[in-house]
N, C-alpha and C. Protein backbone atom coordinates (compact mmCIF):
# COMPACT_ATOMS: atom_id res chain seq x y z
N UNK A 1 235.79 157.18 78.06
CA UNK A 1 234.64 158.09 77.98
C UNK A 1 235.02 159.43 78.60
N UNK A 2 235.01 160.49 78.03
CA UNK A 2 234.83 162.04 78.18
C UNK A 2 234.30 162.26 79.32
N UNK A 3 234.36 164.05 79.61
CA UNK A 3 233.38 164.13 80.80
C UNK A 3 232.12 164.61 80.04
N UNK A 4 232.03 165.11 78.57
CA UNK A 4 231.36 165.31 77.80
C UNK A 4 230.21 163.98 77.15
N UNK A 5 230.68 162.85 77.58
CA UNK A 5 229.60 162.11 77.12
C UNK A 5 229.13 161.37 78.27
N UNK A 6 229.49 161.61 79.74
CA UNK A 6 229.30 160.52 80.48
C UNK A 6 227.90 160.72 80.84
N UNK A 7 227.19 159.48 80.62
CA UNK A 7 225.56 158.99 81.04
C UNK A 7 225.50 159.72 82.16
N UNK A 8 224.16 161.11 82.67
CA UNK A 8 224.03 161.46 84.00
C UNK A 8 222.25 161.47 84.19
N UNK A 9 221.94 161.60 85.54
CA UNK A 9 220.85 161.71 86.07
C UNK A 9 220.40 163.13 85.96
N UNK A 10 219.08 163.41 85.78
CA UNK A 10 218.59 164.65 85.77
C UNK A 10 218.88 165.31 86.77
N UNK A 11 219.62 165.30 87.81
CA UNK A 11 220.39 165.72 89.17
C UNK A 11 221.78 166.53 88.78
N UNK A 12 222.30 165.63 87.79
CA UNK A 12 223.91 166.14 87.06
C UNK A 12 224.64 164.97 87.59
N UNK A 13 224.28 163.61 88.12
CA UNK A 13 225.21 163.03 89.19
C UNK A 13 225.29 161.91 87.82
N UNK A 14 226.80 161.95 87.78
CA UNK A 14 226.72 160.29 87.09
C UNK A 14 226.18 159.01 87.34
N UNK A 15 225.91 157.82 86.45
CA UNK A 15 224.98 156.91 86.65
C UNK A 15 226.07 156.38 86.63
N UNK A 16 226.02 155.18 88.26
CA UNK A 16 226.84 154.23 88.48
C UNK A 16 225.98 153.42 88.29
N UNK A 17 226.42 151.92 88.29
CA UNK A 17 225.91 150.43 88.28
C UNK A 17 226.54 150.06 89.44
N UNK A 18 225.66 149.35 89.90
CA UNK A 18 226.08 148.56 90.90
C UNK A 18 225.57 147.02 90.95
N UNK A 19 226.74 146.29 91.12
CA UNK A 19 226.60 144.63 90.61
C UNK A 19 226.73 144.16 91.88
N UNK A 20 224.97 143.42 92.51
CA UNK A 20 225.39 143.37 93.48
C UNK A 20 224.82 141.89 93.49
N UNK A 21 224.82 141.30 94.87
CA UNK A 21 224.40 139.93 95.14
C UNK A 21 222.76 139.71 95.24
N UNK A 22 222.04 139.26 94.43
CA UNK A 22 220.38 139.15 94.54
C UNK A 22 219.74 139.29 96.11
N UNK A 23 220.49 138.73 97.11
CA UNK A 23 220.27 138.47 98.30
C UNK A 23 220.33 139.87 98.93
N UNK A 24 220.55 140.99 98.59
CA UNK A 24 220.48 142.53 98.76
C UNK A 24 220.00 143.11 98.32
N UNK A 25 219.17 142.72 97.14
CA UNK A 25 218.20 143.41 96.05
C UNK A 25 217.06 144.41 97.17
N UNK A 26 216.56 143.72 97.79
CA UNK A 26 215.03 144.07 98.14
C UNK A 26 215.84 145.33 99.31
N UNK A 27 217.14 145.15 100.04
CA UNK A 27 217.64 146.63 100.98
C UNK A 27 218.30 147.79 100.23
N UNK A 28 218.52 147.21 98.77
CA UNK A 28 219.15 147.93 97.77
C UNK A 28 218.10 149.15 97.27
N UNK A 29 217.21 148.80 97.15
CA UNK A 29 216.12 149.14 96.06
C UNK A 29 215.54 150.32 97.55
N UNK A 30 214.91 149.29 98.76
CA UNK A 30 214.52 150.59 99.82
C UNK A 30 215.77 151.82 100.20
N UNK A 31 217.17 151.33 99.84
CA UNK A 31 217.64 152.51 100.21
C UNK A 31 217.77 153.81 99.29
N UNK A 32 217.75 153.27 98.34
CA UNK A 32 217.58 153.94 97.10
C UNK A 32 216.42 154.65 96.72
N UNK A 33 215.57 153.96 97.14
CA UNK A 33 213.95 155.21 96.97
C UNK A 33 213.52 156.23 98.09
N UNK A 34 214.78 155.31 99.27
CA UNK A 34 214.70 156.42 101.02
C UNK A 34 215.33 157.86 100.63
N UNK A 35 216.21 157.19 100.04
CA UNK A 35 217.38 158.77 100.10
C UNK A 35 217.21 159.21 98.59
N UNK A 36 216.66 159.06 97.50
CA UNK A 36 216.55 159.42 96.33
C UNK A 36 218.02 159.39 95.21
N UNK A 37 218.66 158.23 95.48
CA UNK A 37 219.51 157.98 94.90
C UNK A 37 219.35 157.60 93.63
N UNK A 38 219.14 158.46 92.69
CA UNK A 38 218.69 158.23 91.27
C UNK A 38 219.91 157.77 90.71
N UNK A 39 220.54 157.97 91.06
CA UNK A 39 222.27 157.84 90.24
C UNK A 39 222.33 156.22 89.67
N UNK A 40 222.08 155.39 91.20
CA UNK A 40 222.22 154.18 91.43
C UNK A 40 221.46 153.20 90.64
N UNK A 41 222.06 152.25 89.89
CA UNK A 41 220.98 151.45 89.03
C UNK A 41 221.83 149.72 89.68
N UNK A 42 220.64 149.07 89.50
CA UNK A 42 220.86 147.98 89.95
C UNK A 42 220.83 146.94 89.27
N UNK A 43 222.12 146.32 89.19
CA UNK A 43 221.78 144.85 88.81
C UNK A 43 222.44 143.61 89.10
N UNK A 44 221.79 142.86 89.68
CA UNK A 44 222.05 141.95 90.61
C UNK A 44 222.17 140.26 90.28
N UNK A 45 223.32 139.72 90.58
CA UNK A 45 223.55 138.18 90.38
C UNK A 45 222.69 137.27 91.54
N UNK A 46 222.50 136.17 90.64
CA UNK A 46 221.97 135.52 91.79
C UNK A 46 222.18 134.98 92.96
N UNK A 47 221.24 135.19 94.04
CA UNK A 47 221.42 134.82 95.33
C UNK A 47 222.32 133.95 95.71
N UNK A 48 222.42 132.53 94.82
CA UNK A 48 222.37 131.33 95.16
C UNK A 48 224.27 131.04 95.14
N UNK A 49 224.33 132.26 94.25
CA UNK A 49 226.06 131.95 94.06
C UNK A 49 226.85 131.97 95.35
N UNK A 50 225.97 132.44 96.44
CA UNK A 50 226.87 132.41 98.12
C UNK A 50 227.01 130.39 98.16
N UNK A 51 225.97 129.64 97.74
CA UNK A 51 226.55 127.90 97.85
C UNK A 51 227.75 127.96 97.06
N UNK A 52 228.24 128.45 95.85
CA UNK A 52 229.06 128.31 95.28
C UNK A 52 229.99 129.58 94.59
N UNK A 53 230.57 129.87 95.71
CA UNK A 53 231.20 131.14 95.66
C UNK A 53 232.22 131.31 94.21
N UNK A 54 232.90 130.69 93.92
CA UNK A 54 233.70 130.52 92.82
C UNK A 54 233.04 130.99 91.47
N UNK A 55 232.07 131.04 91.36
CA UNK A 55 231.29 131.70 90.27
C UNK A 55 231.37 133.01 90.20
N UNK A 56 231.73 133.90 91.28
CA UNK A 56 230.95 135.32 92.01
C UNK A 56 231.99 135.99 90.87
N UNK A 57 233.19 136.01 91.04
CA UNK A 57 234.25 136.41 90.60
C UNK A 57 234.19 136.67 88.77
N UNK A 58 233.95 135.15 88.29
CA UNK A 58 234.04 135.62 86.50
C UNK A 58 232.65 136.04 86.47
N UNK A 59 231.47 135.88 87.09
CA UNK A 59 229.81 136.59 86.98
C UNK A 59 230.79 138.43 86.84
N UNK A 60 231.11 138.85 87.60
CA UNK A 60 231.50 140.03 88.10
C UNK A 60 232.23 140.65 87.26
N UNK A 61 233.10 139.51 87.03
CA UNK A 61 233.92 140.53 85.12
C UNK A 61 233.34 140.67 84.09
N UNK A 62 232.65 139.72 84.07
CA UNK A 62 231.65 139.64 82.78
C UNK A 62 230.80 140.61 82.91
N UNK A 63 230.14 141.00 83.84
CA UNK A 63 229.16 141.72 83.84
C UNK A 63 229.88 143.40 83.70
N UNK A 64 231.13 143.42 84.19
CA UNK A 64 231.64 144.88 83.64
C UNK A 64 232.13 144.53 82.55
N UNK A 65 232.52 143.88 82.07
CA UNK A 65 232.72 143.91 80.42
C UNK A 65 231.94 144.07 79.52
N UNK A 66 230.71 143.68 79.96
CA UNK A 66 229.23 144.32 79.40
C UNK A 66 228.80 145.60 79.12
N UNK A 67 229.15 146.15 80.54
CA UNK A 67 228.35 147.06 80.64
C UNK A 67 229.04 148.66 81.21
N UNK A 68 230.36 148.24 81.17
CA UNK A 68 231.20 149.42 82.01
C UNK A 68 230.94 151.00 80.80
N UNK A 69 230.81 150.63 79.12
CA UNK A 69 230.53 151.55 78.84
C UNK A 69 229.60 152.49 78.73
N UNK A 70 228.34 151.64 80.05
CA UNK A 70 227.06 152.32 79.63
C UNK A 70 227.05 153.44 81.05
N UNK A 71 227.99 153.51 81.93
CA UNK A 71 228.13 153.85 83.30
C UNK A 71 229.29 154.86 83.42
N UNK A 72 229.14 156.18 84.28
CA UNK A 72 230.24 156.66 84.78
C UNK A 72 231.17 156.08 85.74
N UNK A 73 230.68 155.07 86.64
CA UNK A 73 231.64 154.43 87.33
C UNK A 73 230.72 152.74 87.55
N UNK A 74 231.16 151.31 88.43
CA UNK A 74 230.75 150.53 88.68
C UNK A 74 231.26 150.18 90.05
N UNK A 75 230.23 150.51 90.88
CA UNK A 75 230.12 149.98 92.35
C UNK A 75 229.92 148.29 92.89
N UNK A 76 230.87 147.56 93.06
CA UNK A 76 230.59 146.05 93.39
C UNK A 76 230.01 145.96 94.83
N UNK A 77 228.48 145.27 94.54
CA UNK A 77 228.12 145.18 96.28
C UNK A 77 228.03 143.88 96.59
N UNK A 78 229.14 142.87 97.13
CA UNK A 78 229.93 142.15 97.54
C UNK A 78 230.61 142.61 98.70
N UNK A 79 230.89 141.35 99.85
CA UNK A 79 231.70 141.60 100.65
C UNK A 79 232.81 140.41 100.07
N UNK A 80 233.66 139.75 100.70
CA UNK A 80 234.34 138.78 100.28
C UNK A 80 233.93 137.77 99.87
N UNK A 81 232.75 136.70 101.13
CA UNK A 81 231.73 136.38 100.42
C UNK A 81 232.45 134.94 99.69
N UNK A 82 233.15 134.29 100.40
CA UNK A 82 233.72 133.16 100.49
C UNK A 82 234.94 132.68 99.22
N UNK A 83 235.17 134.37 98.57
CA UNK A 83 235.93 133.95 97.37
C UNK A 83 237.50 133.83 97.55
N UNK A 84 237.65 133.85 99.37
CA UNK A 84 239.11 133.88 99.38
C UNK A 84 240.11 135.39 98.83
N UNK A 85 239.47 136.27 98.58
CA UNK A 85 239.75 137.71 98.16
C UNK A 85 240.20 137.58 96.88
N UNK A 86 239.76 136.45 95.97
CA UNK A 86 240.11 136.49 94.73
C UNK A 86 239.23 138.08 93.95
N UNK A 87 237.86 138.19 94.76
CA UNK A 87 237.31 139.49 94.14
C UNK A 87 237.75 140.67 94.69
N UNK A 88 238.05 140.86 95.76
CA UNK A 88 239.02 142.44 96.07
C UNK A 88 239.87 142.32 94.86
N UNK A 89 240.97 141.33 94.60
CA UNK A 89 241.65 141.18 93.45
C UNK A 89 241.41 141.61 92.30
N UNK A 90 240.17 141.33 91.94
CA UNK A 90 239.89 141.55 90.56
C UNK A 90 239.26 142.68 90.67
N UNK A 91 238.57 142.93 91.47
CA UNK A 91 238.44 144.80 91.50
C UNK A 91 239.37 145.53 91.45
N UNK A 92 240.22 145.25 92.10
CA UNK A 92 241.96 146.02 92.13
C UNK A 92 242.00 146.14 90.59
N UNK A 93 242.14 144.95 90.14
CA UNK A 93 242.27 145.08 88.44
C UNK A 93 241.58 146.27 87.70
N UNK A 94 240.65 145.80 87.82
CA UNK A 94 239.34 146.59 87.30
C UNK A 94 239.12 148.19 87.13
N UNK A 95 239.60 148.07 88.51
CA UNK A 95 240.51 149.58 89.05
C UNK A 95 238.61 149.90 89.35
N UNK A 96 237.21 149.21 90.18
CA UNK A 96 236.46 149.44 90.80
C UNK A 96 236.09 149.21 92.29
N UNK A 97 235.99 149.41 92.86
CA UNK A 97 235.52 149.60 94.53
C UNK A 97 234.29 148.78 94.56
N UNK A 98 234.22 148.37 95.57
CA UNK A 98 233.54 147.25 96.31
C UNK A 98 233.48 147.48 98.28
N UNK A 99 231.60 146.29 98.38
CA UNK A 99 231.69 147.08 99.48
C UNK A 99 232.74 146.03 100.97
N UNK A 100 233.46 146.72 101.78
CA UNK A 100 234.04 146.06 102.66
C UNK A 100 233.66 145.27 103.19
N UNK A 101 234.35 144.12 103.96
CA UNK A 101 233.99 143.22 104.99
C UNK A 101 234.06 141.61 104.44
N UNK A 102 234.14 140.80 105.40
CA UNK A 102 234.21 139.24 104.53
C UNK A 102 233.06 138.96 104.13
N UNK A 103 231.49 139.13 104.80
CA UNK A 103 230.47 139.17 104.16
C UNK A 103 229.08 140.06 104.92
N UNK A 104 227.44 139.72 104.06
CA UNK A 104 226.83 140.52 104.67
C UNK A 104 226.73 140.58 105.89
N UNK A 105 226.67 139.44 107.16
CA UNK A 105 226.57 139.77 108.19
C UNK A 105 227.48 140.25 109.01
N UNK A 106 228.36 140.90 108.71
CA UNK A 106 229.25 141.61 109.04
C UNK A 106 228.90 143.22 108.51
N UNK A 107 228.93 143.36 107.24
CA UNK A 107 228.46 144.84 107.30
C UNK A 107 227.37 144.98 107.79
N UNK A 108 226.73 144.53 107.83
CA UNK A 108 224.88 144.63 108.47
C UNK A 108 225.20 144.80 109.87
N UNK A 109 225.90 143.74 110.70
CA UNK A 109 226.13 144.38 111.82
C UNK A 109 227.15 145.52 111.93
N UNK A 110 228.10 146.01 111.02
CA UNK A 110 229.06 146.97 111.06
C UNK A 110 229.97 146.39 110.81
N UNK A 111 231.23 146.52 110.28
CA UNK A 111 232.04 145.91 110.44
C UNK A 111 233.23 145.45 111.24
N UNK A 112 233.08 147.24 112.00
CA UNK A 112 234.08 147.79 113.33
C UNK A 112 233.41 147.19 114.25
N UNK A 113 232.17 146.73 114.37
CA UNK A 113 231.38 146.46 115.86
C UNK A 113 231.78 144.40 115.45
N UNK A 114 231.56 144.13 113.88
CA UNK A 114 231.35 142.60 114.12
C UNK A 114 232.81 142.38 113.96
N UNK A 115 233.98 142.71 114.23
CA UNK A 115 235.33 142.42 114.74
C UNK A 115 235.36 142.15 115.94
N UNK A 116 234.56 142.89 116.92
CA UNK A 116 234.91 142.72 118.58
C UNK A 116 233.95 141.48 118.65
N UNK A 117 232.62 140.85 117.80
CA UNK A 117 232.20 139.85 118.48
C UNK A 117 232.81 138.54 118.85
N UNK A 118 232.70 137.71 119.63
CA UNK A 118 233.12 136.56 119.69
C UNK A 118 231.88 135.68 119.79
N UNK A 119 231.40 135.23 118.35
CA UNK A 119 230.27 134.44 118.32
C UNK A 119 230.58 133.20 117.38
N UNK A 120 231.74 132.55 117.56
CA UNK A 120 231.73 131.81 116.50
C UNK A 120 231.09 130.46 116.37
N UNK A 121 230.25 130.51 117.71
CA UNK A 121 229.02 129.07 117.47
C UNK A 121 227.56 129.43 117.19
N UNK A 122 227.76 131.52 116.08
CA UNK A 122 226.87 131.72 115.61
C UNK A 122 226.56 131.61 114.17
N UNK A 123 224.73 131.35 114.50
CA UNK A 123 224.24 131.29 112.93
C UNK A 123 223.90 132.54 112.56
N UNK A 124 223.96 133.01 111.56
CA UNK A 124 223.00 134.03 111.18
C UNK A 124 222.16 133.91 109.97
N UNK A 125 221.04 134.92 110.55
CA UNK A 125 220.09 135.30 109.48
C UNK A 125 220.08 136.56 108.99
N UNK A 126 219.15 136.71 108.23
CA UNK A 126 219.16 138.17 107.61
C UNK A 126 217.60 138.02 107.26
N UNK A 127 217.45 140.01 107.06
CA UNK A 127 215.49 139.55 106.68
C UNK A 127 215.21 138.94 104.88
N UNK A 128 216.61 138.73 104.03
CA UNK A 128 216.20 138.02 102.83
C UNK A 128 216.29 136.47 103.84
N UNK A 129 217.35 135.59 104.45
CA UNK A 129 217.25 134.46 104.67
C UNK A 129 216.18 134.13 105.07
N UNK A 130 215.84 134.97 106.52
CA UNK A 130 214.20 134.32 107.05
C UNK A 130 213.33 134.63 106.20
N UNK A 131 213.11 134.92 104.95
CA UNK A 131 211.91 135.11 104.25
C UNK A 131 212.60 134.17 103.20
N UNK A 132 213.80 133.45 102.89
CA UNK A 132 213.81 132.69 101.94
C UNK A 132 214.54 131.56 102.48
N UNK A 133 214.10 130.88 103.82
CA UNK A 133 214.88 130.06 104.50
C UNK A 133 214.77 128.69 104.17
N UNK A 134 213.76 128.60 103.30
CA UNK A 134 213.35 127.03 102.58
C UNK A 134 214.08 126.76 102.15
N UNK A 135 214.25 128.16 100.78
CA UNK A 135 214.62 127.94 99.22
C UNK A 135 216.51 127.89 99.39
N UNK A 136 216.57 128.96 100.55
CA UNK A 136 218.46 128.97 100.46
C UNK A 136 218.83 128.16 101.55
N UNK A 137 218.32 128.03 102.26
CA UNK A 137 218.94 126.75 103.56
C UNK A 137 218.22 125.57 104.08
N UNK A 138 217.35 125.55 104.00
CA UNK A 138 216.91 124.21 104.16
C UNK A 138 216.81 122.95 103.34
N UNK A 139 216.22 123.90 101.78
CA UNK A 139 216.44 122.84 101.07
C UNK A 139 217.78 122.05 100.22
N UNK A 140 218.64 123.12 100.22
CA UNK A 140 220.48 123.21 99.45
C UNK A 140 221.01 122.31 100.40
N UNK A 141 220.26 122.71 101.60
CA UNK A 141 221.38 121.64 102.48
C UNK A 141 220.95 120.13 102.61
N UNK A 142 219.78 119.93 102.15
CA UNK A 142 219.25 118.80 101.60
C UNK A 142 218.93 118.19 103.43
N UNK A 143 218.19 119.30 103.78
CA UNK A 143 217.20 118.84 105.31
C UNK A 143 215.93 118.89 105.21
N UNK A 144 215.13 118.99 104.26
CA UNK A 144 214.03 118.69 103.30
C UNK A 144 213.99 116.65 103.50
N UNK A 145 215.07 116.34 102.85
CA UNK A 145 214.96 115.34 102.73
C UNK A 145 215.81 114.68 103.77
N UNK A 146 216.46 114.92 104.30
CA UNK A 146 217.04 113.72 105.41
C UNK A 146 217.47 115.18 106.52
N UNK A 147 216.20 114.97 107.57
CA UNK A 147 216.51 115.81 108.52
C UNK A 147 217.23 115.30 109.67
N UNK A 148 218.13 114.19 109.24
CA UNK A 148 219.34 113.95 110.63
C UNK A 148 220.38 115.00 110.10
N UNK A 149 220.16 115.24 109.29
CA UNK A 149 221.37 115.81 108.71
C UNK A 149 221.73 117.29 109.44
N UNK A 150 220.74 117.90 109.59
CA UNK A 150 220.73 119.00 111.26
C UNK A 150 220.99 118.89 112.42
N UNK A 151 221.38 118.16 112.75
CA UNK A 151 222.43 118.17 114.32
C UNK A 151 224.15 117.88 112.64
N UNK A 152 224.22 117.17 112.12
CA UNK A 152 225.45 117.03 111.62
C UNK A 152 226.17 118.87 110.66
N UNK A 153 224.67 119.37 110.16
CA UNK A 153 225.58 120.85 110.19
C UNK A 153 225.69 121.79 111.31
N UNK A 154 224.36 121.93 111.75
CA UNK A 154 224.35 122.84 113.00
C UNK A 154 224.65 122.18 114.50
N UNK A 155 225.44 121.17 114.89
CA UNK A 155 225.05 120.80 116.16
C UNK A 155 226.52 121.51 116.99
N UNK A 156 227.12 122.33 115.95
CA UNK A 156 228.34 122.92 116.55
C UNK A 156 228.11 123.94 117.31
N UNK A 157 226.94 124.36 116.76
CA UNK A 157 226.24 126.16 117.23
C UNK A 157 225.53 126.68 118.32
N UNK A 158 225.37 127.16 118.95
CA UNK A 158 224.67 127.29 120.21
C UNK A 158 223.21 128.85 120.24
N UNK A 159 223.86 129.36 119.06
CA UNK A 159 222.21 130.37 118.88
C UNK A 159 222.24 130.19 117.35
N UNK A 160 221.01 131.29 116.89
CA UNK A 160 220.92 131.92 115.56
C UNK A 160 220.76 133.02 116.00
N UNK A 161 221.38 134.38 115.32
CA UNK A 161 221.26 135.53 115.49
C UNK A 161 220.70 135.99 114.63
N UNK A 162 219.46 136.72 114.26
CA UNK A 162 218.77 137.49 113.40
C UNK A 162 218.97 139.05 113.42
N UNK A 163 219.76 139.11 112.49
CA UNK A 163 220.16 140.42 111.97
C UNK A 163 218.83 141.16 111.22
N UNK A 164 218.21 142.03 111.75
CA UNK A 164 217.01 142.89 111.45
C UNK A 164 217.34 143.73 110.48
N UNK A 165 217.16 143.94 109.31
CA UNK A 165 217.08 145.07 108.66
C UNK A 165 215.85 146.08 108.79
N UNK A 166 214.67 145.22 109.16
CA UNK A 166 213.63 145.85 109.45
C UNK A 166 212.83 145.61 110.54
N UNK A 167 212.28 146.61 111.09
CA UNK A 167 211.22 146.29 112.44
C UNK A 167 210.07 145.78 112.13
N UNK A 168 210.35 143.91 111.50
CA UNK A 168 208.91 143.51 111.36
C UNK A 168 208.87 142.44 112.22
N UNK A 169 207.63 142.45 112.87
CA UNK A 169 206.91 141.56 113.86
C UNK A 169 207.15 140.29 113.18
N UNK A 170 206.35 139.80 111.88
CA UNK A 170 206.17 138.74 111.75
C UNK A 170 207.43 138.48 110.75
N UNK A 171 208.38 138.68 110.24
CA UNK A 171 209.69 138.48 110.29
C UNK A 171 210.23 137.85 111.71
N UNK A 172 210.38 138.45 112.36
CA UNK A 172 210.67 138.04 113.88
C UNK A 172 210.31 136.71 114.37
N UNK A 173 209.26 136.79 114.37
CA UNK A 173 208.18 135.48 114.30
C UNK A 173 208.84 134.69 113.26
N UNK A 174 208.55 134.16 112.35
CA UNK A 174 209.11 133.41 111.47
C UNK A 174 210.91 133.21 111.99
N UNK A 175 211.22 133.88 112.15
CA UNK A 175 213.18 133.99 112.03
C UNK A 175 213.11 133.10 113.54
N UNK A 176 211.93 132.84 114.82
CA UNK A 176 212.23 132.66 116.21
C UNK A 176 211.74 130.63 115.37
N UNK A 177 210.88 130.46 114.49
CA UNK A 177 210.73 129.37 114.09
C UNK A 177 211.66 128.96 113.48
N UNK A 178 213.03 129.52 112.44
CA UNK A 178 213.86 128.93 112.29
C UNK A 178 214.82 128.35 113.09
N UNK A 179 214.85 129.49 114.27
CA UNK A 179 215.75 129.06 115.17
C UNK A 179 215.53 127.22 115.57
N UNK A 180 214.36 127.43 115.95
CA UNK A 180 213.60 126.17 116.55
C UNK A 180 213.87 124.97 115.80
N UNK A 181 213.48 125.18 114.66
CA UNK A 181 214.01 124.20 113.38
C UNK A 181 215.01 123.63 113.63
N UNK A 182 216.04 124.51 113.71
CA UNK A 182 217.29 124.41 113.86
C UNK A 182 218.17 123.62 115.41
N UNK A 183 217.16 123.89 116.18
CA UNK A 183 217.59 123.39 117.79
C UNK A 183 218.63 124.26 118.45
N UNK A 184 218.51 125.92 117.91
CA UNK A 184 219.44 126.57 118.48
C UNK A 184 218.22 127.62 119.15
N UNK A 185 218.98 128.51 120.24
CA UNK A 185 218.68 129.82 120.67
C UNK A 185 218.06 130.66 119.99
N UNK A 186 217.74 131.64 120.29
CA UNK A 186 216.79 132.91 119.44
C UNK A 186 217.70 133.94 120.13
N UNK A 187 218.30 134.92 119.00
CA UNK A 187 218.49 136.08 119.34
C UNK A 187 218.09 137.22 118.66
N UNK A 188 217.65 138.32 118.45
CA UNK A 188 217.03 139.12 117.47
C UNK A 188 218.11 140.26 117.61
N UNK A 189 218.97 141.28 116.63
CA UNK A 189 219.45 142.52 116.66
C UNK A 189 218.89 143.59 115.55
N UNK A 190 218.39 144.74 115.86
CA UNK A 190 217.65 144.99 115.20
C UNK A 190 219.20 146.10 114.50
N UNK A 191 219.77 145.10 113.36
CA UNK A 191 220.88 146.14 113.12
C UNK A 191 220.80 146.99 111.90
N UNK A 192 219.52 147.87 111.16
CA UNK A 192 219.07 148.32 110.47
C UNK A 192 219.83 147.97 109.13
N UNK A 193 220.24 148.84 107.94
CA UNK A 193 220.91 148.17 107.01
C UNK A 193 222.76 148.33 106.90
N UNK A 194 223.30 148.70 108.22
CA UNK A 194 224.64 148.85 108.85
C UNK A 194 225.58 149.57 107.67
N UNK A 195 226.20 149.34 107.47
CA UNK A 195 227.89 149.63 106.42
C UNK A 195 227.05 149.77 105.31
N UNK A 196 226.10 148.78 104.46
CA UNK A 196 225.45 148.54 103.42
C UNK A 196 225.13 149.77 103.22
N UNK A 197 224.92 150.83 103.61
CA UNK A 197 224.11 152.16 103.60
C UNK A 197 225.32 153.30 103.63
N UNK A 198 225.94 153.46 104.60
CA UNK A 198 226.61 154.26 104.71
C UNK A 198 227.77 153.82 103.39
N UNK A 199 228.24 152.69 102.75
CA UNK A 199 229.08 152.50 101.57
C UNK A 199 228.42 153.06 100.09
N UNK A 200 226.41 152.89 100.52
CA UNK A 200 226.26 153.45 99.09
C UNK A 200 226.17 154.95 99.28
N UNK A 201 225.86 155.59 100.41
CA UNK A 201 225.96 157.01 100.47
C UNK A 201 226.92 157.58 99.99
N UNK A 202 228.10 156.58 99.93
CA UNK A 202 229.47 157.34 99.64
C UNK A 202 229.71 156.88 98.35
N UNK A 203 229.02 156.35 97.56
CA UNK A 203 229.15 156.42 96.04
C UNK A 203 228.85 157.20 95.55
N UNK A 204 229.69 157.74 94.66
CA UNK A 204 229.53 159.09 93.46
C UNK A 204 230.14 159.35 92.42
């Protein structure tokens, strides 16, 4: 594609796509109407592919094979994200960019800051998990139905950390009942939407 035909925004800015993980939809969409990122169009795989990471990868080609001619460029919003870096790989291919880090709770907390932590008897949340903590973890892990089965995943762990994207009370609330659920600690960081933000600022 030309520079003469490439799809642009009434701004002049080319229209990227960005293929990202469903589980980012709802910080995707507020950052995008915060800063007026018209450029940015969204479309998003489902949540659920973090149980079964091995999918993430051919979802991801397929979906630029679709659609790479309707776009001046394609932004992958993925971190590694349990694929073993088979998808840095195939972006390399692709010859598209993707956002850093092994996964979201790492860019959410930063990625330079969640290197120095040493939390590895931590859980985390996020404000999609605590608002979808039934549907993606309680019930997949099948503690719905046989709740011994929670000391046998979590009895390694000693908190849950709730990664804040937003300053909501009853988020908070809810995320201090999972903890409980769970038989771990409560910690709250209110780490707004970290790397996730500053990676789409820098798309263009």
């Amino acid at each position: 594609m030309d520079d003469t035909t490439r799809p642009t925004t009434p701004n002049g800015k080319g229209r990227i796509l960005l293929i990202a993980c469903g589980a980012l939809a709802r910080e995707i969409l507020a950052l995008n109407t915060a800063n007026g990122w018209d450029h940015l169009h969204l479309h998003c795989l489902p949540a659920n592919y973090h149980h079964t990471p091995d999918k993430i990868v051919d979802a991801v080609e397929k979906m630029v094979a679709e659609r790479r001619d309707e776009f001046e460029d394609i932004y992958v919003v993925y971190a590694d994200c349990g694929t073993g870096g088979l998808l840095k790989a195939a972006c390399d291919r692709m010859g598209i960019q993707m956002v850093e880090g092994p996964h979201c709770y790492s860019f959410f907390e930063g990625n330079t800051a969640f290197e120095t932590l040493d939390e590895m008897t931590a859980f985390y949340l996020t404000d999609f998990s605590v608002r979808q903590f039934d549907a993606f973890i309680w019930k997949p892990l099948g503690m719905d139905r046989h709740p011994d089965l929670r000391d046998m995943y979590f009895g390694n762990y000693d908190k849950m950390v709730y990664q804040a994207q937003t300053d909501d009370p009853a988020l908070t609330e809810l995320a201090k009942k999972h903890a409980q659920r769970l038989g771990l600690t409560f910690e709250r960081r209110l780490t707004g939407y970290g790397d996730l933000e500053t990676s789409l600022a820098a798309v263009r």
